[in-house]
PDB file of N, CA and C in Angstrom:
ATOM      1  N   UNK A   1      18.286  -8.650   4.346  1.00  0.00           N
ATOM      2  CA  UNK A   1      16.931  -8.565   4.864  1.00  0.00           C
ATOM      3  C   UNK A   1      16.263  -7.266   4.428  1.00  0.00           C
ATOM      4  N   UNK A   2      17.065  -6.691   4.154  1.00  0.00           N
ATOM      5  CA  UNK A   2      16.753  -5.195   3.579  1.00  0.00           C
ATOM      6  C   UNK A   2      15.595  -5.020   2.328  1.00  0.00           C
ATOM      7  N   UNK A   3      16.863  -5.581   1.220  1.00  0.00           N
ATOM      8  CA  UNK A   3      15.898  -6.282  -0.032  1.00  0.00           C
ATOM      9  C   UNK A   3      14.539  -6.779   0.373  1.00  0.00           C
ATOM     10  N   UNK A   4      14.352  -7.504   1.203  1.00  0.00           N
ATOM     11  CA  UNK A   4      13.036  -8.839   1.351  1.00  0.00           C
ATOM     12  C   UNK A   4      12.350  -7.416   1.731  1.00  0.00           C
ATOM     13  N   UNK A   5      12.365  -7.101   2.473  1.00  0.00           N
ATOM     14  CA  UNK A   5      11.041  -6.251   3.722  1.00  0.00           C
ATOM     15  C   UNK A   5      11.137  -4.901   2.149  1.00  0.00           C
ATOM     16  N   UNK A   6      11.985  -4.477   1.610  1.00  0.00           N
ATOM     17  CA  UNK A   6      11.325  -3.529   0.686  1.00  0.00           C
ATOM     18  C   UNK A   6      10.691  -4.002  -0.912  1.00  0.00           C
ATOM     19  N   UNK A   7      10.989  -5.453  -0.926  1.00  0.00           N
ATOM     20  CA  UNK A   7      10.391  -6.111  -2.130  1.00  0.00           C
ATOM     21  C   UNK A   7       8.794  -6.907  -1.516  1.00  0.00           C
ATOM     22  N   UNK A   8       8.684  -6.934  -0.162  1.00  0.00           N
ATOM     23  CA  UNK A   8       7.674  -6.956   0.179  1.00  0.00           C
ATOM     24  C   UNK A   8       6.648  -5.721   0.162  1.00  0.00           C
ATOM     25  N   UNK A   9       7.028  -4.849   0.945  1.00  0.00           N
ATOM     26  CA  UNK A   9       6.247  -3.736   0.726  1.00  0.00           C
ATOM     27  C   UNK A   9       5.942  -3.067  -0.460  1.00  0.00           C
ATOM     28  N   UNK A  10       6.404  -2.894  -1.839  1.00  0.00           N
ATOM     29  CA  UNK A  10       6.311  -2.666  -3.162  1.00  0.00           C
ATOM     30  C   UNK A  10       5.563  -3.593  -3.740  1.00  0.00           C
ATOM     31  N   UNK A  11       5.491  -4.567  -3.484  1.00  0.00           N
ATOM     32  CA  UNK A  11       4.642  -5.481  -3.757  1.00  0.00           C
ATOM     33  C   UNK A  11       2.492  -5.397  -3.137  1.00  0.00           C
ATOM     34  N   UNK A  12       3.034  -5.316  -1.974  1.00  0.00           N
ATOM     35  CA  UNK A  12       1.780  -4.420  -1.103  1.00  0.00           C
ATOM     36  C   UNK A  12       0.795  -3.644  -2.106  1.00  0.00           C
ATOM     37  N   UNK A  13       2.049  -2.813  -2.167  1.00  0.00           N
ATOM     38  CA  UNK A  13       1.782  -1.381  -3.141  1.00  0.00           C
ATOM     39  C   UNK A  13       1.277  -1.657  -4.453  1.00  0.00           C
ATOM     40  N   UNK A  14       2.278  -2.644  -5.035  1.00  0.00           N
ATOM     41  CA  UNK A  14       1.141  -2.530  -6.624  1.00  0.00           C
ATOM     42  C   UNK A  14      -0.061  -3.411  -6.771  1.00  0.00           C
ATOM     43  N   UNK A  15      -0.218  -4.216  -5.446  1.00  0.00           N
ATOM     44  CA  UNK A  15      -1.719  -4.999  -5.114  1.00  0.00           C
ATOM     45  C   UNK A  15      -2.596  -3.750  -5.429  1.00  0.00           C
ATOM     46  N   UNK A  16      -2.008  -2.993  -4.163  1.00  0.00           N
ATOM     47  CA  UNK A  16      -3.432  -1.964  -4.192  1.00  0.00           C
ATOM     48  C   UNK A  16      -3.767  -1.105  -5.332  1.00  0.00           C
ATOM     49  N   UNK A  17      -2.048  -0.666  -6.190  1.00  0.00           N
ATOM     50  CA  UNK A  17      -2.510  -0.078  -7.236  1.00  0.00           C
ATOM     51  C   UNK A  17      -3.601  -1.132  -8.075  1.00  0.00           C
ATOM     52  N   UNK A  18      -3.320  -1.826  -8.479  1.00  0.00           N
ATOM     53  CA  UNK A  18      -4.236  -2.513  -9.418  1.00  0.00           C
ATOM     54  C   UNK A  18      -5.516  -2.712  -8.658  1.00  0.00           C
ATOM     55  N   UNK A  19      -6.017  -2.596  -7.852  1.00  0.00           N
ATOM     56  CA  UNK A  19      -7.224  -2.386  -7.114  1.00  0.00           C
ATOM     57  C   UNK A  19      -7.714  -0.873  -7.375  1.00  0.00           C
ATOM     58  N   UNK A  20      -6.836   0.035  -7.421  1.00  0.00           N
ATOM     59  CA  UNK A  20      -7.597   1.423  -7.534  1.00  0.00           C
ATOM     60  C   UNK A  20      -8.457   1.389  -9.010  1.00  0.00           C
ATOM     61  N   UNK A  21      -7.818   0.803 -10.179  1.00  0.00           N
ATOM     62  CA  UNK A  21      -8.491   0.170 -11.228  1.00  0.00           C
ATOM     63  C   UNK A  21     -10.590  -0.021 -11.434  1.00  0.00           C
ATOM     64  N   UNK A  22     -10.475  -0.944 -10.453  1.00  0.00           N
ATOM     65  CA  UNK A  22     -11.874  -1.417 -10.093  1.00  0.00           C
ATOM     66  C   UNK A  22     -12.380  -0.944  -9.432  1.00  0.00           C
ATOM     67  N   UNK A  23     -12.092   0.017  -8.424  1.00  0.00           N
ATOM     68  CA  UNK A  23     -12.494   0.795  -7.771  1.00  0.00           C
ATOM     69  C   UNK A  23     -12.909   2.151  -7.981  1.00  0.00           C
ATOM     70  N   UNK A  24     -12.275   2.593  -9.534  1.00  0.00           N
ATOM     71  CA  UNK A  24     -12.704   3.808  -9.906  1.00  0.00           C
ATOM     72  C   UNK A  24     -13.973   3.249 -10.884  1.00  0.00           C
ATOM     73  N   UNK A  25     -13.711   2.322 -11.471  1.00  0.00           N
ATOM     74  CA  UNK A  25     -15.160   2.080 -12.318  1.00  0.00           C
ATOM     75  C   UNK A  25     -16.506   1.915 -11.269  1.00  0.00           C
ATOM     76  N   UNK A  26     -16.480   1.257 -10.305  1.00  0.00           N
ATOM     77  CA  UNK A  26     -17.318   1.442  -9.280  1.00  0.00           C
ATOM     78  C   UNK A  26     -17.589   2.929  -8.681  1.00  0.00           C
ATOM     79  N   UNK A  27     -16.905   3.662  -8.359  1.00  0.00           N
ATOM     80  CA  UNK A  27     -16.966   4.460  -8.292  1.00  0.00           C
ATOM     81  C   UNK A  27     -18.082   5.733  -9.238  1.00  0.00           C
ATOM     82  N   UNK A  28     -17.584   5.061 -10.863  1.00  0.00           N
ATOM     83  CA  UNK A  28     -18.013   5.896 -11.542  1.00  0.00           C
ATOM     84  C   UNK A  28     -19.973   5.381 -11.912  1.00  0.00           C
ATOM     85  N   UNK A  29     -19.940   3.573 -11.996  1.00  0.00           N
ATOM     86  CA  UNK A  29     -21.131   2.852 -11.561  1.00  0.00           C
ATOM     87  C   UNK A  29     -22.151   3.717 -10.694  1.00  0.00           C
ATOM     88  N   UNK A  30     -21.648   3.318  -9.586  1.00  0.00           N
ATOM     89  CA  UNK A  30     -22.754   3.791  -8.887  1.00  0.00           C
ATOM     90  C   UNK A  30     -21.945   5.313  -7.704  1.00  0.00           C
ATOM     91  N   UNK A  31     -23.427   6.025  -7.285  1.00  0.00           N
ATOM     92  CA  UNK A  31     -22.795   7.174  -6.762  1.00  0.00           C
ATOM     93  C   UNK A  31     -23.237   7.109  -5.350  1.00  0.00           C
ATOM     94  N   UNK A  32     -22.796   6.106  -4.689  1.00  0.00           N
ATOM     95  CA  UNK A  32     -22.636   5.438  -3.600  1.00  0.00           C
ATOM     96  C   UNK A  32     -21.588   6.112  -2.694  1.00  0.00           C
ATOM     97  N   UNK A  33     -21.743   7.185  -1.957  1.00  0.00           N
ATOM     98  CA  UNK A  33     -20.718   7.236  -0.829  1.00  0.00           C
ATOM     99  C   UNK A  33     -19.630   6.329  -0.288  1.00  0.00           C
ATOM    100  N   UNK A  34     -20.165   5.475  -0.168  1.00  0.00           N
ATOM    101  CA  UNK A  34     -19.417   4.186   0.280  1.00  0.00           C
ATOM    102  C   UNK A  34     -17.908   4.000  -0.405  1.00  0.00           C
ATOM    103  N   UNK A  35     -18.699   3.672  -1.936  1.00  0.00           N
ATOM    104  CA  UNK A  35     -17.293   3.361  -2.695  1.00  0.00           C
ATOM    105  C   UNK A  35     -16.820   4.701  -3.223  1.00  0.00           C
ATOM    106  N   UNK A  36     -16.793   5.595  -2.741  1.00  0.00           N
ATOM    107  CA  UNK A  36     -15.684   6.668  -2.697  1.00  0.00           C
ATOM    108  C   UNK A  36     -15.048   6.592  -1.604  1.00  0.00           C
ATOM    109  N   UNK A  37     -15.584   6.797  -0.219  1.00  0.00           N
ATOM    110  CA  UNK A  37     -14.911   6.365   1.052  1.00  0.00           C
ATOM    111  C   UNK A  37     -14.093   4.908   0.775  1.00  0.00           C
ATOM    112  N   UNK A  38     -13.873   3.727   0.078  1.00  0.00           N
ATOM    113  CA  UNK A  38     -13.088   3.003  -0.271  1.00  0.00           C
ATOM    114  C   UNK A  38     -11.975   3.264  -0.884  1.00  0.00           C
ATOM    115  N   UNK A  39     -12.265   4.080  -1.954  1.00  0.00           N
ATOM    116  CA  UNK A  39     -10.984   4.537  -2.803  1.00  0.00           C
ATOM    117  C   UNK A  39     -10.105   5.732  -2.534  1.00  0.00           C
ATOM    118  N   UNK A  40     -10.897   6.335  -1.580  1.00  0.00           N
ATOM    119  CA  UNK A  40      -9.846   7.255  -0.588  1.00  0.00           C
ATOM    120  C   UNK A  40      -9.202   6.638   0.178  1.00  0.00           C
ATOM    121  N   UNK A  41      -9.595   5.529   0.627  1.00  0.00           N
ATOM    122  CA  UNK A  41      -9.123   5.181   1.516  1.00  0.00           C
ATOM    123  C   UNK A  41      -7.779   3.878   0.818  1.00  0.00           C
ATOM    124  N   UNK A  42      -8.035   3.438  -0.330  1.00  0.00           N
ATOM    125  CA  UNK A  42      -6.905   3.038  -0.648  1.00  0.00           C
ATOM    126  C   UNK A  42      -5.667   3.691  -1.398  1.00  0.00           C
ATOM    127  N   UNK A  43      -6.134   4.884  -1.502  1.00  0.00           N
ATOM    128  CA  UNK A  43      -5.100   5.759  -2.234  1.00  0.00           C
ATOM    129  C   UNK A  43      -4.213   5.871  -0.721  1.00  0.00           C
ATOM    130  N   UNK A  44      -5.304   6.509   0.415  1.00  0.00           N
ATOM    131  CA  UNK A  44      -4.309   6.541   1.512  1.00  0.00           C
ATOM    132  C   UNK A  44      -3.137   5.404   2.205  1.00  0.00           C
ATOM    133  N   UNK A  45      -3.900   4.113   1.811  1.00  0.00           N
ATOM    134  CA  UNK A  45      -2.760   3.042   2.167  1.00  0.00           C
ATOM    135  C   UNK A  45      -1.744   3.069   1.020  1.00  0.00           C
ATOM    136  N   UNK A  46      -2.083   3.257  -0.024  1.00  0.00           N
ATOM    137  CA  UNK A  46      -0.814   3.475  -1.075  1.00  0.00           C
ATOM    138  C   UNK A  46       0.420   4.374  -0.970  1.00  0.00           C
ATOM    139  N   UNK A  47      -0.196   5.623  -0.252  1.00  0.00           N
ATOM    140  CA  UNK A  47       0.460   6.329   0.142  1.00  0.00           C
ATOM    141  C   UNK A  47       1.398   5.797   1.742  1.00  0.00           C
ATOM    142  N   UNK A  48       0.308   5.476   2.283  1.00  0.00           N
ATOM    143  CA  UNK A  48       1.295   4.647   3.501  1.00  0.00           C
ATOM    144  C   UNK A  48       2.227   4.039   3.243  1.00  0.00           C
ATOM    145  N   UNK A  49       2.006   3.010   1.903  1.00  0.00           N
ATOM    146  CA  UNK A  49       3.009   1.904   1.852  1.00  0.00           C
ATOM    147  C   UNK A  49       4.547   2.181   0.851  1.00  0.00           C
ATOM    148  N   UNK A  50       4.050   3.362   0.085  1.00  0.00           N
ATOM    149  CA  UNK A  50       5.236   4.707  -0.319  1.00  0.00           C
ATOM    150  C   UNK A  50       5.733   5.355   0.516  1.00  0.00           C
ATOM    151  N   UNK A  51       5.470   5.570   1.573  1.00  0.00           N
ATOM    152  CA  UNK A  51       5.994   5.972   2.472  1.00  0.00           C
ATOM    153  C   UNK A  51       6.967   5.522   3.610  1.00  0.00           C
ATOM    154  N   UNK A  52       6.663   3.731   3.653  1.00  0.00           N
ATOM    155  CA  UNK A  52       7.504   3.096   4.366  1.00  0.00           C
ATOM    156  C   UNK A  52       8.433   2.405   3.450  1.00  0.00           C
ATOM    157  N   UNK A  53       8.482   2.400   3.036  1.00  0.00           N
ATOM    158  CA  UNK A  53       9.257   1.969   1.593  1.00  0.00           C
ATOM    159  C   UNK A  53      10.397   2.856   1.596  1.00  0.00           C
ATOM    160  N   UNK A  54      10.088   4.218   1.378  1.00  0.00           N
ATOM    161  CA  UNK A  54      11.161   4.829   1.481  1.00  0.00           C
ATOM    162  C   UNK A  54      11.701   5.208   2.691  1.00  0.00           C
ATOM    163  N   UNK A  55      11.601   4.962   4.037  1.00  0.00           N
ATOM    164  CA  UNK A  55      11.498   4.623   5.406  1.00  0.00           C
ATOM    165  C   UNK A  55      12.677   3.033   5.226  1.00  0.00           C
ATOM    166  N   UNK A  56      11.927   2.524   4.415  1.00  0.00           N
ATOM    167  CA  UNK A  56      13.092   1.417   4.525  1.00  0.00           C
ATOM    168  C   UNK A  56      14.368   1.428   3.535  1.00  0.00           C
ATOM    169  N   UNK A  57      14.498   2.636   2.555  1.00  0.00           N
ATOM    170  CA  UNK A  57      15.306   2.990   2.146  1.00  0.00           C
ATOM    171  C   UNK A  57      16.462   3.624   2.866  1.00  0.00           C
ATOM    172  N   UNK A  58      16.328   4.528   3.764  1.00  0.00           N
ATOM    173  CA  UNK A  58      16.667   4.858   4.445  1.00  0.00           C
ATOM    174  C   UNK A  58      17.525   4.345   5.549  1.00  0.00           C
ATOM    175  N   UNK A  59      16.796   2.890   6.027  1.00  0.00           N
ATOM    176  CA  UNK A  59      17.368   2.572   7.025  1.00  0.00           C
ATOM    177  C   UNK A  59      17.563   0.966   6.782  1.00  0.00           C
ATOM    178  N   UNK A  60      18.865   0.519   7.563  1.00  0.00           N
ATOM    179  CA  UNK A  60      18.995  -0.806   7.179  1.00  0.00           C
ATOM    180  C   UNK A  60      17.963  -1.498   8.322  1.00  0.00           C
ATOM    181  N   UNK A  61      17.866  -2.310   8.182  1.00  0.00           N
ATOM    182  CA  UNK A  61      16.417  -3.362   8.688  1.00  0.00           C
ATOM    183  C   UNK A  61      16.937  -4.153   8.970  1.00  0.00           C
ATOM    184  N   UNK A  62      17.327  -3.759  10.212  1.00  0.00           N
ATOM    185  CA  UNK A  62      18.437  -5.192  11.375  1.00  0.00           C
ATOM    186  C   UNK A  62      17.867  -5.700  12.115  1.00  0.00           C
ATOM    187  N   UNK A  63      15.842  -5.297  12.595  1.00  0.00           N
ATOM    188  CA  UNK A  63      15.123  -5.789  13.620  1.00  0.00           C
ATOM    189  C   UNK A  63      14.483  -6.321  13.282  1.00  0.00           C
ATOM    190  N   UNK A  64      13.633  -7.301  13.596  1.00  0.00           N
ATOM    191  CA  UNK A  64      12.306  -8.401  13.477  1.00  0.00           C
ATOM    192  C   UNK A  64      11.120  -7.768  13.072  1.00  0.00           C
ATOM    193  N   UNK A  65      11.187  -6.437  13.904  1.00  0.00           N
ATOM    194  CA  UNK A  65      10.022  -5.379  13.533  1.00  0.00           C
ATOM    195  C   UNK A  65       9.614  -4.869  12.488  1.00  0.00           C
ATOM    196  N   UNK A  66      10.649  -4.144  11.548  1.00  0.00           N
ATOM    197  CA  UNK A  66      10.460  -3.568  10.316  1.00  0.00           C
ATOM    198  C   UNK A  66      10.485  -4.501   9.238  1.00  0.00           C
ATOM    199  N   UNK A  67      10.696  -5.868   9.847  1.00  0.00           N
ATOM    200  CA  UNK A  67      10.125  -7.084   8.829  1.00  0.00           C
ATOM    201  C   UNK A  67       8.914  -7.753   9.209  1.00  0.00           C
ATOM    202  N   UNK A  68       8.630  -7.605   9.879  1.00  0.00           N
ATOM    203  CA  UNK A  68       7.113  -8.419  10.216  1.00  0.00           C
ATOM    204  C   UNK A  68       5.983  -7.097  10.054  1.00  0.00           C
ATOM    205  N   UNK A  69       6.453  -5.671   9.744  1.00  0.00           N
ATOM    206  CA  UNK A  69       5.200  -4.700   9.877  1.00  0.00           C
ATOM    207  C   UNK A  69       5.624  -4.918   8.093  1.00  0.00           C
ATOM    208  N   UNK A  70       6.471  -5.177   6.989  1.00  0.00           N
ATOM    209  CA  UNK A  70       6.515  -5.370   5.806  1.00  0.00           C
ATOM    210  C   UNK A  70       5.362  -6.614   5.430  1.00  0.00           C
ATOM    211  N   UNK A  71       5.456  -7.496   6.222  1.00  0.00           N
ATOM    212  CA  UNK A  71       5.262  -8.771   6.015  1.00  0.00           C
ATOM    213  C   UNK A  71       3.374  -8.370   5.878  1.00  0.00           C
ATOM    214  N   UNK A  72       2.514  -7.025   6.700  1.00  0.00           N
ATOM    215  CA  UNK A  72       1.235  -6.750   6.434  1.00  0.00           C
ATOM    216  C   UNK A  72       1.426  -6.131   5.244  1.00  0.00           C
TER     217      UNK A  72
END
């Protein structure tokens, strides 16, 4: 179960990377507050989801919990 919940969450992760993509050309488009507050804000979930990742490296994943918070 270990595998699943950290091949889930890496997965998460390179969604959003490939989103930072389109998000910097927008970014560079228009000079919209907005879509900078977006792309900060997905660098920060990237970072979240690097972060539990190695959180689940760490620990074996014997509860329902640390697979269903993978599963967002």
């Amino acid at each position: 179960m270990n595998v699943l919940a950290l091949v889930l969450v890496l997965l998460g992760a390179l969604g959003l990377c490939v989103s930072l993509k389109p998000a910097i050309k927008l970014c560079q488009i228009s000079r919209r507050l907005g879509w900078r507050v977006l792309f900060i804000l997905i660098l920060f979930f990237v970072i979240g989801y690097v972060a539990f990742a190695s959180y689940l490296l760490d620990k074996n994943v014997d509860n329902m919990l640390d697979l269903g918070v993978s599963l967002i």
